[in-house]
N, C-alpha and C. Protein backbone atom coordinates (compact mmCIF):
# COMPACT_ATOMS: atom_id res chain seq x y z
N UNK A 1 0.83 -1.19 0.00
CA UNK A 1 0.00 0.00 0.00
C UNK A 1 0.87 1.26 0.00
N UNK A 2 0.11 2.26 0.48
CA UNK A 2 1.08 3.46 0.42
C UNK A 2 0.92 4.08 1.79
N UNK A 3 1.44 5.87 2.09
CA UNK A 3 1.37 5.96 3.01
C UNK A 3 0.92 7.29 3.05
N UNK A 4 0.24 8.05 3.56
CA UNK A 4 -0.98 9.73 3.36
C UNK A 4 0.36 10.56 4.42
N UNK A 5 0.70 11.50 4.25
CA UNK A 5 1.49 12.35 4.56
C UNK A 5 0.02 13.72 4.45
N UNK A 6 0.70 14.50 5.70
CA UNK A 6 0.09 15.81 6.07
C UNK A 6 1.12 16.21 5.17
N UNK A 7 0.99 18.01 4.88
CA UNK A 7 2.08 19.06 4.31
C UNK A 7 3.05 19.01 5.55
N UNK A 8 2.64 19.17 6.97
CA UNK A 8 3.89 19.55 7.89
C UNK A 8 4.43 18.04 7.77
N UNK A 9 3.86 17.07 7.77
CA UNK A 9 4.87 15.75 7.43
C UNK A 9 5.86 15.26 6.10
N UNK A 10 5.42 16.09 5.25
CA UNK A 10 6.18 16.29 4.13
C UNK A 10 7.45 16.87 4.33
N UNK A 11 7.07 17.88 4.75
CA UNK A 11 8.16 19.24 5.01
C UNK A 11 9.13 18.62 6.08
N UNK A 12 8.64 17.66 6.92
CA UNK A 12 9.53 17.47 8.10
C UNK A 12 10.52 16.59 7.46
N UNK A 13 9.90 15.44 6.68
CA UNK A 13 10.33 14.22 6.70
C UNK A 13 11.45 14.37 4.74
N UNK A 14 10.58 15.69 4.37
CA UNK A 14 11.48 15.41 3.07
C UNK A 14 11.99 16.67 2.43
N UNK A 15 10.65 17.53 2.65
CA UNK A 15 11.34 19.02 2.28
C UNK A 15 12.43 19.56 2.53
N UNK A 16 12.97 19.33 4.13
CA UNK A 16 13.78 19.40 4.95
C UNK A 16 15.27 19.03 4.66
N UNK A 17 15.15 18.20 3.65
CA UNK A 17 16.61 17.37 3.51
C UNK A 17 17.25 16.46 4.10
N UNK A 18 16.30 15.92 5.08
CA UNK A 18 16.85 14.86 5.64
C UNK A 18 16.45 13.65 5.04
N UNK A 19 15.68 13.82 4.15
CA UNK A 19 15.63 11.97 3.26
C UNK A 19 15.75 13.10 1.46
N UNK A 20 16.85 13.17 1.56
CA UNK A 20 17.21 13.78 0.10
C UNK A 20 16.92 12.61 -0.86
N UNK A 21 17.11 11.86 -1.08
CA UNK A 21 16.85 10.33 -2.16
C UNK A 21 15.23 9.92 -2.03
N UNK A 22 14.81 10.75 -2.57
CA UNK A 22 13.34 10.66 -3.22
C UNK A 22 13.08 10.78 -4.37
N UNK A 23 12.09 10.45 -5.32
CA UNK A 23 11.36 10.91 -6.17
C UNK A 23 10.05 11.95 -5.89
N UNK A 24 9.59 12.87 -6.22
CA UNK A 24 8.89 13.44 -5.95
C UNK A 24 8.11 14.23 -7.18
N UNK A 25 6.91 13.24 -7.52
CA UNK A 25 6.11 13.64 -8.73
C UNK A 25 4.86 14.01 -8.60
N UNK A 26 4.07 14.70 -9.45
CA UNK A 26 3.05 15.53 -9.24
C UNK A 26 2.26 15.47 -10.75
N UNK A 27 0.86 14.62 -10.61
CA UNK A 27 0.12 14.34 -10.83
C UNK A 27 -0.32 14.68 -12.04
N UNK A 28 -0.90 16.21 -11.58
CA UNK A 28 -1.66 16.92 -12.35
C UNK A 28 -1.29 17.08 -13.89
N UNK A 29 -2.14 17.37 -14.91
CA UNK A 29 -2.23 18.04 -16.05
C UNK A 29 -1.42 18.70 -16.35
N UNK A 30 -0.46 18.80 -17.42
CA UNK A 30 0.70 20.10 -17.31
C UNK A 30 0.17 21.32 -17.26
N UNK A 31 -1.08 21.39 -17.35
CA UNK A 31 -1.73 23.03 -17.33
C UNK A 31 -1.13 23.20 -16.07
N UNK A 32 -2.01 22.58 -14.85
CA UNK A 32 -2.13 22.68 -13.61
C UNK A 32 -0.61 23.05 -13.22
N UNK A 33 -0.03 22.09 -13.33
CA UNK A 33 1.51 21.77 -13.19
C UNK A 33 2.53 23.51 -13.39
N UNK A 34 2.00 23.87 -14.42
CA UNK A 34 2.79 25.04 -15.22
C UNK A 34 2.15 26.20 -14.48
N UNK A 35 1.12 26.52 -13.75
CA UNK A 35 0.09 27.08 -13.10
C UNK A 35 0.74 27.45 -11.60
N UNK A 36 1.35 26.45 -11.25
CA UNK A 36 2.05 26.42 -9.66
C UNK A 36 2.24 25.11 -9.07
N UNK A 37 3.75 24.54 -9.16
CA UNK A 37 3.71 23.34 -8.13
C UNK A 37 4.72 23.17 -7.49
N UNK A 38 4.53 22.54 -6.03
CA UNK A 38 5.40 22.35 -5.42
C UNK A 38 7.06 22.20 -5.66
N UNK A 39 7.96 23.28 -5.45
CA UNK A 39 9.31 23.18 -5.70
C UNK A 39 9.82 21.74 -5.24
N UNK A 40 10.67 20.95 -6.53
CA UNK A 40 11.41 19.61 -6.87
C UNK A 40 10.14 18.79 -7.19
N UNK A 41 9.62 19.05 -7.42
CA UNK A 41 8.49 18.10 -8.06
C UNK A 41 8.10 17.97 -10.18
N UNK A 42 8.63 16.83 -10.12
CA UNK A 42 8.68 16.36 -11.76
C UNK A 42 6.97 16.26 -12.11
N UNK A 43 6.70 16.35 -13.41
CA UNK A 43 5.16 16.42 -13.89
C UNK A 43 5.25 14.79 -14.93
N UNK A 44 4.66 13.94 -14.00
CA UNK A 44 4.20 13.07 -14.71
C UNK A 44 2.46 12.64 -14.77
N UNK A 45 1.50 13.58 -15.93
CA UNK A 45 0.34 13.46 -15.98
C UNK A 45 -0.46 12.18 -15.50
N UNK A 46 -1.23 12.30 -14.42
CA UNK A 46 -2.22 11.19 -14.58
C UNK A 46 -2.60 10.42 -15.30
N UNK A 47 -2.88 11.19 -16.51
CA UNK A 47 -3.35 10.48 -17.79
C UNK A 47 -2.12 9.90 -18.60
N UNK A 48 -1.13 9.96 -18.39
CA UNK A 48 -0.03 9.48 -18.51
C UNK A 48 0.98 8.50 -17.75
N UNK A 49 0.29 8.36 -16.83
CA UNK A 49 0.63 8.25 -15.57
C UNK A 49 1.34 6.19 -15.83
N UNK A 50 0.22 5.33 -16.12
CA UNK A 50 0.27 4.04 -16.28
C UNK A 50 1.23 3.94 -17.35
N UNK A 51 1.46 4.53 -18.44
CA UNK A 51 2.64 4.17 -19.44
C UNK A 51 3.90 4.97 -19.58
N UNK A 52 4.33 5.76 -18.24
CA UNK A 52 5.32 6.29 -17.95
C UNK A 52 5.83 5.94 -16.69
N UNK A 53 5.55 4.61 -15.93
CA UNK A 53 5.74 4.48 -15.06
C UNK A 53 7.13 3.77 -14.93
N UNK A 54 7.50 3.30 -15.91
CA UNK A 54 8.78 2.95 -16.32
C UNK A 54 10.20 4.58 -16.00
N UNK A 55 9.57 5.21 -16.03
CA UNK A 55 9.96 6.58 -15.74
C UNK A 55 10.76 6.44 -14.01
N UNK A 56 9.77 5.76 -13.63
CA UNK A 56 9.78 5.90 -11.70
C UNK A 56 10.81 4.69 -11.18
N UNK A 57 11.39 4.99 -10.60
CA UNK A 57 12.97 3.66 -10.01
C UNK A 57 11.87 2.82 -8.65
N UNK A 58 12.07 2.06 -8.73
CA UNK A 58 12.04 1.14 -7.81
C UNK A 58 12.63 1.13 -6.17
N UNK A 59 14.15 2.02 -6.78
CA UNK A 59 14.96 1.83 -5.62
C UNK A 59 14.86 3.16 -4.59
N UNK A 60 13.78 4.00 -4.80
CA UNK A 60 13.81 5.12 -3.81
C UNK A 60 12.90 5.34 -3.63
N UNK A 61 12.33 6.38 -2.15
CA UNK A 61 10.64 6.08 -2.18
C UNK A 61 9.90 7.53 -3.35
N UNK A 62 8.99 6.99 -3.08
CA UNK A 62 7.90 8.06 -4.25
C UNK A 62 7.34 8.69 -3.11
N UNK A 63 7.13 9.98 -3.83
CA UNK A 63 6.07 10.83 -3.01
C UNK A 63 5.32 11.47 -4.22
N UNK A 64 4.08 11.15 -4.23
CA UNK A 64 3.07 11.86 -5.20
C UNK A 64 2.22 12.72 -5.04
N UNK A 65 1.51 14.05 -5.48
CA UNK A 65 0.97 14.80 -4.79
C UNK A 65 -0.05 15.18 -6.42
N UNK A 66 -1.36 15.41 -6.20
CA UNK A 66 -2.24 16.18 -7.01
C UNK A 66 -2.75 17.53 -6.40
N UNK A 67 -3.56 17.78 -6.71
CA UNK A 67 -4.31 19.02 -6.81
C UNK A 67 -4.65 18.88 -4.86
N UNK A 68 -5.49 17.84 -4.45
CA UNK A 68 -6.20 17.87 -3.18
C UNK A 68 -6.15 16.21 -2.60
N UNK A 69 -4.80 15.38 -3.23
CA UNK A 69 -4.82 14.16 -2.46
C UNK A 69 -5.39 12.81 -3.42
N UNK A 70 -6.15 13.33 -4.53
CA UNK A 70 -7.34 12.20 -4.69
C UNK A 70 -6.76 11.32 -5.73
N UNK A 71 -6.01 12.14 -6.96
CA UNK A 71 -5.41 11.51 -7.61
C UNK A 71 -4.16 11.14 -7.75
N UNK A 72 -3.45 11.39 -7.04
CA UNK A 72 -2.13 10.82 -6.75
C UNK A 72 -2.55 9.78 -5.51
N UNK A 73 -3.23 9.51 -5.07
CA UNK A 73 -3.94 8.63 -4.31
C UNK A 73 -4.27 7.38 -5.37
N UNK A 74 -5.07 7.54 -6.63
CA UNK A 74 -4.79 6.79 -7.78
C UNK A 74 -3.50 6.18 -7.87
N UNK A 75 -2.85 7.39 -8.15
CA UNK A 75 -1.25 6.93 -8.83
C UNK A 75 -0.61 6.01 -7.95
N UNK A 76 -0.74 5.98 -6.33
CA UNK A 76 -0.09 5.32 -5.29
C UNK A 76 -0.75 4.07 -5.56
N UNK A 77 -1.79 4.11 -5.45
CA UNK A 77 -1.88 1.93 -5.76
C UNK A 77 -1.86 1.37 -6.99
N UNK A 78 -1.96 2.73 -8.10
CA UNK A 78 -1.58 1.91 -8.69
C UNK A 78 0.49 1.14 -8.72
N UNK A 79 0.84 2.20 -8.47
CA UNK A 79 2.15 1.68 -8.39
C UNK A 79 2.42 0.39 -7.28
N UNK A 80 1.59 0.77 -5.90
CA UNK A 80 1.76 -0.35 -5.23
C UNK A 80 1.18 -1.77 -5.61
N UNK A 81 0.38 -1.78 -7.09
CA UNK A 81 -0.35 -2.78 -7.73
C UNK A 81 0.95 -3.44 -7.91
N UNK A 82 1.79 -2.76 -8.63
CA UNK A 82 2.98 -3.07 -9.30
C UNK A 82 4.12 -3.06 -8.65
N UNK A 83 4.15 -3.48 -7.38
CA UNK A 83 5.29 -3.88 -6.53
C UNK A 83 6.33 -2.91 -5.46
N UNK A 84 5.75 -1.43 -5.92
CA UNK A 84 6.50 -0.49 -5.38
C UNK A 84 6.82 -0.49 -3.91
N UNK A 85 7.23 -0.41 -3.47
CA UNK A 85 7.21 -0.75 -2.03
C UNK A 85 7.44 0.83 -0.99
N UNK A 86 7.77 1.28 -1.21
CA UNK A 86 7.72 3.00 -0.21
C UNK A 86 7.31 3.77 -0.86
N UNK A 87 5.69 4.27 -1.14
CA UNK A 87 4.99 5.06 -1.65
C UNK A 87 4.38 6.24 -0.41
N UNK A 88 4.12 7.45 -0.80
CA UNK A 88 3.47 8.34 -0.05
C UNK A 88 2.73 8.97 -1.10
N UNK A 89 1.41 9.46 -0.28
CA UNK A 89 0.94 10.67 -0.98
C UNK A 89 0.22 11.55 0.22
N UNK A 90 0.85 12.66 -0.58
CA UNK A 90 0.54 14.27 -0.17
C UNK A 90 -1.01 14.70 -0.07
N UNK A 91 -1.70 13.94 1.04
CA UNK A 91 -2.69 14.03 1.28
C UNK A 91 -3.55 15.58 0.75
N UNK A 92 -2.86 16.46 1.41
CA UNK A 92 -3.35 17.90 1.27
C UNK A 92 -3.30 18.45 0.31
N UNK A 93 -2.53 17.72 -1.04
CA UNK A 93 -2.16 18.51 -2.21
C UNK A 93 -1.66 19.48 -2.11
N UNK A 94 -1.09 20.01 -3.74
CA UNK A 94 -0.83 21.47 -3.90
C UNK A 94 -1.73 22.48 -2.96
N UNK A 95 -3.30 22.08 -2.91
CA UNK A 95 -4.10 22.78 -2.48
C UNK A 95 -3.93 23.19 -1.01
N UNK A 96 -3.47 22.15 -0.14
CA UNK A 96 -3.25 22.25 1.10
C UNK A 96 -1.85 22.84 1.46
N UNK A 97 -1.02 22.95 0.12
CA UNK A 97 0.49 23.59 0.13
C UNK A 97 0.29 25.02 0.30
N UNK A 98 -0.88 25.79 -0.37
CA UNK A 98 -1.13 26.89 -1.25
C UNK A 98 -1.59 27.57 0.03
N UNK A 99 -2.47 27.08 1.04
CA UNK A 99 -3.21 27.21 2.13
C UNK A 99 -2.31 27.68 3.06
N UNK A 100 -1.28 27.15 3.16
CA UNK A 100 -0.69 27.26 4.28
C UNK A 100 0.76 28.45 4.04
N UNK A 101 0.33 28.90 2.85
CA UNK A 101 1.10 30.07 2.55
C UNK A 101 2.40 29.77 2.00
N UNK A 102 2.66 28.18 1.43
CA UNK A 102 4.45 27.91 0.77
C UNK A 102 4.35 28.48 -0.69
N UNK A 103 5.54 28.42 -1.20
CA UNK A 103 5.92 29.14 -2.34
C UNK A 103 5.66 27.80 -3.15
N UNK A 104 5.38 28.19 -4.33
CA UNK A 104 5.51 27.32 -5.39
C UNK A 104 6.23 27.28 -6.80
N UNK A 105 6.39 27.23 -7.40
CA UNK A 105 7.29 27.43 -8.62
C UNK A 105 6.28 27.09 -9.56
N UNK A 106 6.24 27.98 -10.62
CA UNK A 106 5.55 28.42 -11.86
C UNK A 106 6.51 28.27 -13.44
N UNK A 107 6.14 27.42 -14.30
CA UNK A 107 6.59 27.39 -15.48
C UNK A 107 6.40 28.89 -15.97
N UNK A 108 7.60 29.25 -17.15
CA UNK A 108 7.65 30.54 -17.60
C UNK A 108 6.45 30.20 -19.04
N UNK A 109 6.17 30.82 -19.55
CA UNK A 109 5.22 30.53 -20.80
C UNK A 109 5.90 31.82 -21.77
N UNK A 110 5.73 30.80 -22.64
CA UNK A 110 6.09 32.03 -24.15
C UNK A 110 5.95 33.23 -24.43
């Protein structure tokens, strides 16, 4: 299975730098994505999500985060379908990031 992280459990356990050897991907739509997301976080679309999973290592844990928890909640079993073994997701989402007043990083557009 996986494991639901609060934002202050994120921040403690990874933001922080004390478990630097993560993956840390984010869900959403590249709209969304390009819109505002969590700084070190790679955009691998949902809808993309099952045939890019070859993308994601085995050997470090995942932390996945969407918009508000629900679909990177998807993305976590499904990976744990497929053997992953240290999965998290960012219960609160971007949304619960945004709330609590953190910075986010914004794609530049043309």
């Amino acid at each position: 299975m996986f494991t639901d992280l609060s934002t202050e459990e994120f921040r403690q356990q990874f933001a922080s730098g004390a478990d630097s050897d993560y993956q840390f991907i984010d869900v959403r739509e590249e709209e969304e994505y390009a819109e505002g997301h969590i700084p070190g976080a790679a955009n691998i679309p949902l809808s993309e999500f099952m045939a890019r999973a070859d993308e994601i290592s085995e050997d470090a844990p995942v932390l996945l985060v969407c918009n508000t928890g629900v679909r990177s909640s998807q993305a976590a079993l499904f990976l744990a379908s497929m053997g992953y073994e240290e999965i998290y997701n960012l219960e609160e989402g971007t949304k619960g990031w945004l709330q609590r007043g953190y910075a986010v990083d914004r794609l530049q557009t043309p």
